[in-house]
Protein backbone atom coordinates (compact mmCIF):
# COMPACT_ATOMS: atom_id res chain seq x y z
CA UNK A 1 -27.02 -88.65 -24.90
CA UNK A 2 -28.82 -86.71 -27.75
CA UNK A 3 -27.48 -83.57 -28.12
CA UNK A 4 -29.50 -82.38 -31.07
CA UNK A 5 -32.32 -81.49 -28.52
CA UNK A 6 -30.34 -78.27 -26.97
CA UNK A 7 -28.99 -77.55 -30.34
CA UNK A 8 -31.86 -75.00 -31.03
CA UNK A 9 -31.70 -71.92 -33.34
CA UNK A 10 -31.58 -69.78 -30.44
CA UNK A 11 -28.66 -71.15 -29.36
CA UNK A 12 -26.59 -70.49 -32.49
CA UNK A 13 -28.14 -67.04 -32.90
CA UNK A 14 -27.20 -66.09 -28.85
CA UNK A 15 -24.23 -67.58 -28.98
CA UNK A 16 -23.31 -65.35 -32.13
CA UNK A 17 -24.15 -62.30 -30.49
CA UNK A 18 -22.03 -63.58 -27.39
CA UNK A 19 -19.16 -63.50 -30.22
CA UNK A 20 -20.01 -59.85 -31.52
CA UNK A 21 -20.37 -58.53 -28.21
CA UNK A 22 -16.65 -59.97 -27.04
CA UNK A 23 -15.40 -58.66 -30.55
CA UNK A 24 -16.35 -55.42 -30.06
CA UNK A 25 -15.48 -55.29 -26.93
CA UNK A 26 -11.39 -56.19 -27.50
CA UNK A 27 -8.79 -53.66 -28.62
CA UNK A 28 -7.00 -55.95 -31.11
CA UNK A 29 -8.36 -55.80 -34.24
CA UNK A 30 -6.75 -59.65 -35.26
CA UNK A 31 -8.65 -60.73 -32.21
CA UNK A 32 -12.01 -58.44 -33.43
CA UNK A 33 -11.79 -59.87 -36.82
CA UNK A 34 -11.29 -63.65 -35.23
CA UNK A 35 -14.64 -63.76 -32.75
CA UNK A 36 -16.45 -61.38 -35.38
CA UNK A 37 -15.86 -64.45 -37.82
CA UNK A 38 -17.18 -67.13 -35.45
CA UNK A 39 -20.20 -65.09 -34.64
CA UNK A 40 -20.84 -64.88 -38.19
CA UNK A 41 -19.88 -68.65 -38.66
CA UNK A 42 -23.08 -69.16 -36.31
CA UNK A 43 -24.99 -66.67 -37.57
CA UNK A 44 -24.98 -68.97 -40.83
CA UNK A 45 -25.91 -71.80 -39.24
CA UNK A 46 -28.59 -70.01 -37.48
CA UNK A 47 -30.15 -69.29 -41.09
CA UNK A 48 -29.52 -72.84 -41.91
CA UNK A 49 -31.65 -74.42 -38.86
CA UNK A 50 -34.37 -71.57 -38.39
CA UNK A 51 -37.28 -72.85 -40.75
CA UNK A 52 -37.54 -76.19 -42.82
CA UNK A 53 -35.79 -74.26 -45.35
CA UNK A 54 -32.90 -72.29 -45.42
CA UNK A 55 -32.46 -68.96 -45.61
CA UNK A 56 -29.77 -68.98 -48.52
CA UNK A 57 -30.13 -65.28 -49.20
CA UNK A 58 -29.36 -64.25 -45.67
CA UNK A 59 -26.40 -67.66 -45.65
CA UNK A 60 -25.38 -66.19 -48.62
CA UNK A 61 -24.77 -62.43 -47.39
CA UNK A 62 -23.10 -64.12 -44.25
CA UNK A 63 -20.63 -66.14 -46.23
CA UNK A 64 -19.09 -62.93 -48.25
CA UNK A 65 -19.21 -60.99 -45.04
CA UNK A 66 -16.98 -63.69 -43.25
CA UNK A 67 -14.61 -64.39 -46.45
CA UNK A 68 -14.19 -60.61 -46.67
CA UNK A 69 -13.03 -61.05 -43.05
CA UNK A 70 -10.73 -63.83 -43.36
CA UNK A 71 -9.04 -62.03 -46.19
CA UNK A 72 -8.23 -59.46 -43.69
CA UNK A 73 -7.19 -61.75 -40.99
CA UNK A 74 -5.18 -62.90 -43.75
CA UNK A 75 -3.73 -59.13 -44.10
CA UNK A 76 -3.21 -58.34 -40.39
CA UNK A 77 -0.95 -61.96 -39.77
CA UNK A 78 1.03 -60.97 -43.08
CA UNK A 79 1.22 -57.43 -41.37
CA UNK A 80 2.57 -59.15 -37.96
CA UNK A 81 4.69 -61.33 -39.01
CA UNK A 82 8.22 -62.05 -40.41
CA UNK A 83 7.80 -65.11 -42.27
CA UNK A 84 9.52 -64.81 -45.70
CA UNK A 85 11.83 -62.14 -44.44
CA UNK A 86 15.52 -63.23 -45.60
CA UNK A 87 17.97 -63.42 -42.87
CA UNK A 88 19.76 -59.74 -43.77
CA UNK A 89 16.18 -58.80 -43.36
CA UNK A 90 14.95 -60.32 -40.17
CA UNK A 91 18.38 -59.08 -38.83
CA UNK A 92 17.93 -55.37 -39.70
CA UNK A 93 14.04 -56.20 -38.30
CA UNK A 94 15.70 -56.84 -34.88
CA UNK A 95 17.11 -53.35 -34.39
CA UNK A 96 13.25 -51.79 -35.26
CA UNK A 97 11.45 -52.79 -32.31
CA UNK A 98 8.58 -50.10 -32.49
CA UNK A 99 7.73 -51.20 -35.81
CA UNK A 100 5.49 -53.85 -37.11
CA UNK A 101 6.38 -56.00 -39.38
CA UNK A 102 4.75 -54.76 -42.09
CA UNK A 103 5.29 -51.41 -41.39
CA UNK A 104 9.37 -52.54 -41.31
CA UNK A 105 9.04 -53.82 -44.81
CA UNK A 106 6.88 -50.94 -46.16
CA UNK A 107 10.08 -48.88 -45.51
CA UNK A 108 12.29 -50.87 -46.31
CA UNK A 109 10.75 -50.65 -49.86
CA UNK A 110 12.15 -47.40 -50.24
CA UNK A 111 15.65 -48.32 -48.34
CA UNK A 112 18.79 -48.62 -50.51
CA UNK A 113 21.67 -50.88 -49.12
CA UNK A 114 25.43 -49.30 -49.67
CA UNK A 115 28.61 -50.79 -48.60
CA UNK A 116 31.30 -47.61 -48.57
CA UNK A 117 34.20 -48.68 -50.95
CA UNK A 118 36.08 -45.37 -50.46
CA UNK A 119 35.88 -42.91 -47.15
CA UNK A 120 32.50 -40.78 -47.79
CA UNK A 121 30.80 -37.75 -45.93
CA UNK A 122 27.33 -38.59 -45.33
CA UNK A 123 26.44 -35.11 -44.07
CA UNK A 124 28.18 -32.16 -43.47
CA UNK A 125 27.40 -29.64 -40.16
CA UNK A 126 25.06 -27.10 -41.07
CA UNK A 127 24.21 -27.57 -44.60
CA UNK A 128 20.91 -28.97 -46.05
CA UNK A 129 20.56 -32.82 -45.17
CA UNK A 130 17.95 -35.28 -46.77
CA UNK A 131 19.00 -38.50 -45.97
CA UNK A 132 18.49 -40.78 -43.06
CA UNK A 133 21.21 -43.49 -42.46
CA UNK A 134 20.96 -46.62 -40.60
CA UNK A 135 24.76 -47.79 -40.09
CA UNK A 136 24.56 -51.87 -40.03
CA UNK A 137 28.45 -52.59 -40.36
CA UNK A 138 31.55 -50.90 -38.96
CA UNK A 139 31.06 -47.21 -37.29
CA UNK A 140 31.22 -43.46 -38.84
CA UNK A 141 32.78 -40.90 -37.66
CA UNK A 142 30.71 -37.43 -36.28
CA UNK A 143 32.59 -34.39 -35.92
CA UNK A 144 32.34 -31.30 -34.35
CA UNK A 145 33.71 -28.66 -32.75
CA UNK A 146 36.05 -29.80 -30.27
CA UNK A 147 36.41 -33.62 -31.26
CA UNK A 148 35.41 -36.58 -33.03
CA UNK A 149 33.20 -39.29 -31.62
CA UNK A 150 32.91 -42.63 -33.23
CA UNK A 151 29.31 -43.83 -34.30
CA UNK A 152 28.64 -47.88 -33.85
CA UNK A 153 26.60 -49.98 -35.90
CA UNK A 154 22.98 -50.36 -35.08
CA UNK A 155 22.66 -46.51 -35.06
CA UNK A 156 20.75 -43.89 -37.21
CA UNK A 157 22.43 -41.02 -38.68
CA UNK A 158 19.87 -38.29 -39.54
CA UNK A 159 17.24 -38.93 -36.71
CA UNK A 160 17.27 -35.61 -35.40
CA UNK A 161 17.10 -33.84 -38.72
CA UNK A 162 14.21 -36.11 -39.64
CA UNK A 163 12.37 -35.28 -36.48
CA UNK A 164 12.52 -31.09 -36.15
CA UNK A 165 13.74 -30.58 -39.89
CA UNK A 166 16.59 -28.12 -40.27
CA UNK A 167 20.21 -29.02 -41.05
CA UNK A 168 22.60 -31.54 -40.28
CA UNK A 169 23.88 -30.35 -36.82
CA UNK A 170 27.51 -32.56 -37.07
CA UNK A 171 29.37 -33.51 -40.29
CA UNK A 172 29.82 -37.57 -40.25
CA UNK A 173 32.80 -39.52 -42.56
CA UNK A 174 31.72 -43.73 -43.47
CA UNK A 175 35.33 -45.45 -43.52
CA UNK A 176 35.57 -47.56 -46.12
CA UNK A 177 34.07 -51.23 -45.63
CA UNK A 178 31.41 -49.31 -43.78
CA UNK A 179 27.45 -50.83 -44.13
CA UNK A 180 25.06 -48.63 -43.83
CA UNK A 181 21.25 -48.34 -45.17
CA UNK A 182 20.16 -45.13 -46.51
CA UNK A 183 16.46 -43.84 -46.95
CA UNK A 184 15.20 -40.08 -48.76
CA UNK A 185 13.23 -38.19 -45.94
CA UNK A 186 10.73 -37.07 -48.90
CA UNK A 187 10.12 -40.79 -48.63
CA UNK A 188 9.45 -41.45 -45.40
CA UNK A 189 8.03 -37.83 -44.58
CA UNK A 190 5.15 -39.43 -47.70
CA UNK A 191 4.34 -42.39 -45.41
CA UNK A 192 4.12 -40.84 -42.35
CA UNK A 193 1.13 -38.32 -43.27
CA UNK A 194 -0.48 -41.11 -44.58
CA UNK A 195 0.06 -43.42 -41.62
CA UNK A 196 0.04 -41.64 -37.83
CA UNK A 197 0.67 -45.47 -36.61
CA UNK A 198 3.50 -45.61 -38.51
CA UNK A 199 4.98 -42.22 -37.92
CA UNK A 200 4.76 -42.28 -34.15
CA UNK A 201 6.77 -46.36 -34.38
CA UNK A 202 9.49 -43.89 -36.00
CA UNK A 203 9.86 -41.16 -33.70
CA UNK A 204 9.37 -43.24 -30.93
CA UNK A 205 12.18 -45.50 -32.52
CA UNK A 206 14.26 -42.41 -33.20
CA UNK A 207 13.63 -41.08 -29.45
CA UNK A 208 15.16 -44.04 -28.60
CA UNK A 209 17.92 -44.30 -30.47
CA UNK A 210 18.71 -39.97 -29.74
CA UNK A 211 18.18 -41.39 -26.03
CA UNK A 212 20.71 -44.09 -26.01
CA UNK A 213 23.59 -42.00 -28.01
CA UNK A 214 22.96 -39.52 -25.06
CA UNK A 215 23.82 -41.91 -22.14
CA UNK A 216 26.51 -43.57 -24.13
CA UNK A 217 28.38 -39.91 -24.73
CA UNK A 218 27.63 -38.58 -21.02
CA UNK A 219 30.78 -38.42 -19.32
CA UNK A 220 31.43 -40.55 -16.17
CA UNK A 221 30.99 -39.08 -12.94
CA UNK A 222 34.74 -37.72 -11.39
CA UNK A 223 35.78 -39.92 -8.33
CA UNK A 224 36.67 -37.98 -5.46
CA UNK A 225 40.41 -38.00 -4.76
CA UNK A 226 41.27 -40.26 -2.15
CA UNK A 227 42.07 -39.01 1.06
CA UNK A 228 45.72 -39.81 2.15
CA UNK A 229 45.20 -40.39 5.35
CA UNK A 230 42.38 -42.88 4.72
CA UNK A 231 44.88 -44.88 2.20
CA UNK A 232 47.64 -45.01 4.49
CA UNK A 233 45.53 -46.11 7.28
CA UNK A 234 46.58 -43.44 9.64
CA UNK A 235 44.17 -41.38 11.48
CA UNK A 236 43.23 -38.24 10.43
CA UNK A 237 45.16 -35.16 12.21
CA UNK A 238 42.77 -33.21 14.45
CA UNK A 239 43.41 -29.38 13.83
């Protein structure tokens, strides 16, 4: 069979605007960009096949438009993914889950990895704090009033100070040995205005994190005391 026959113009130029219509239509903008750029890729053959000649000026247009969009394609997948992240990185990466990719390593640009070779106070309770901590090895120590509470790895110190401003509300000691990651809130307070996707992948990461230390300090419920009777497997006496 001859296929050439239903292989009009028309077909390319309605099947393009099929393409556009779905594109806009979608929320993702890799997926937008992706049927935007076959739309276009027909669009260009459209000019090819309309007249005897070609309409290179209108093939040529279409051509930068759709390179311009691969380029971003290009951007967004780079964005999204963790290819050519080394494997300290990619591990960190895991313990960011609201954060893209690319929004992980535009951070991390401005993150500074420590290991503590003698004990040292990352904050201390009520005085000016600007620093934000990610412990990745070993566990700090908060203190206040009343006690001492040890801090795992895979936990931020700072989070709250970061989110309402103010000073540190506990002082915290790093043991030495301790791994930690250690940003300037100037820093990150600069790429938040300039990114609201990125600042709400932060405090929703820091939400969480405020969210888990809270269940993991909230003490158990007391058991009630056992009855006696009910042990001993006597009946109860009726007063």
């Amino acid at each position: 069979m001859d296929l050439s026959q239903y292989l009009t113009a028309s077909l390319f130029v309605q099947a393009a605007l099929a393409f556009y219509v779905a594109g806009f239509l979608v929320r993702d903008e890799l997926l937008l960009r992706v049927l935007i750029l076959v739309g276009t890729t027909l669009y260009i053959l459209y000019y090819y096949h309309i007249s005897d000649t070609p309409l290179w000026d209108a093939i040529w247009t279409s051509a930068v438009i759709g390179m311009t969009n691969i380029v971003m394609i290009l951007v967004i997948w780079r964005e999204r993914s963790t290819i050519g992240m080394s494997a300290a990185m990619l591990s960190l990466y895991r313990a960011f889950p609201t954060l893209y990719p690319g929004q992980f390593r535009q951070i991390m640009k401005h993150a500074d990895w420590r290991t503590v070779e003698q004990p040292e106070v990352l904050c201390t309770k009520d005085e000016a704090f600007d620093k934000l901590y990610f412990i990745t090895k070993g566990e700090v120590h908060l203190e206040r009033a009343g006690g001492s509470n040890a801090i795992p790895a895979n936990n931020f110190i700072g989070e709250i100070s970061f989110l309402i401003g103010g000073n540190a509300t506990a002082t915290v000691i790093a043991p030495t040995g301790t791994e930690y990651v250690v940003w300037n809130r100037g820093d990150l307070d600069g790429m938040t205005k300039k990114s609201l996707k990125l600042s709400n992948a932060l405090s929703a990461l820091f939400n969480e994190d405020i969210a888990r230390k809270l269940a993991q300090s909230a003490p158990e419920p007391r058991q009630p005391a056992a009855d006696p009777d009910q042990s001993s497997g006597l009946p109860k006496h009726i007063h």
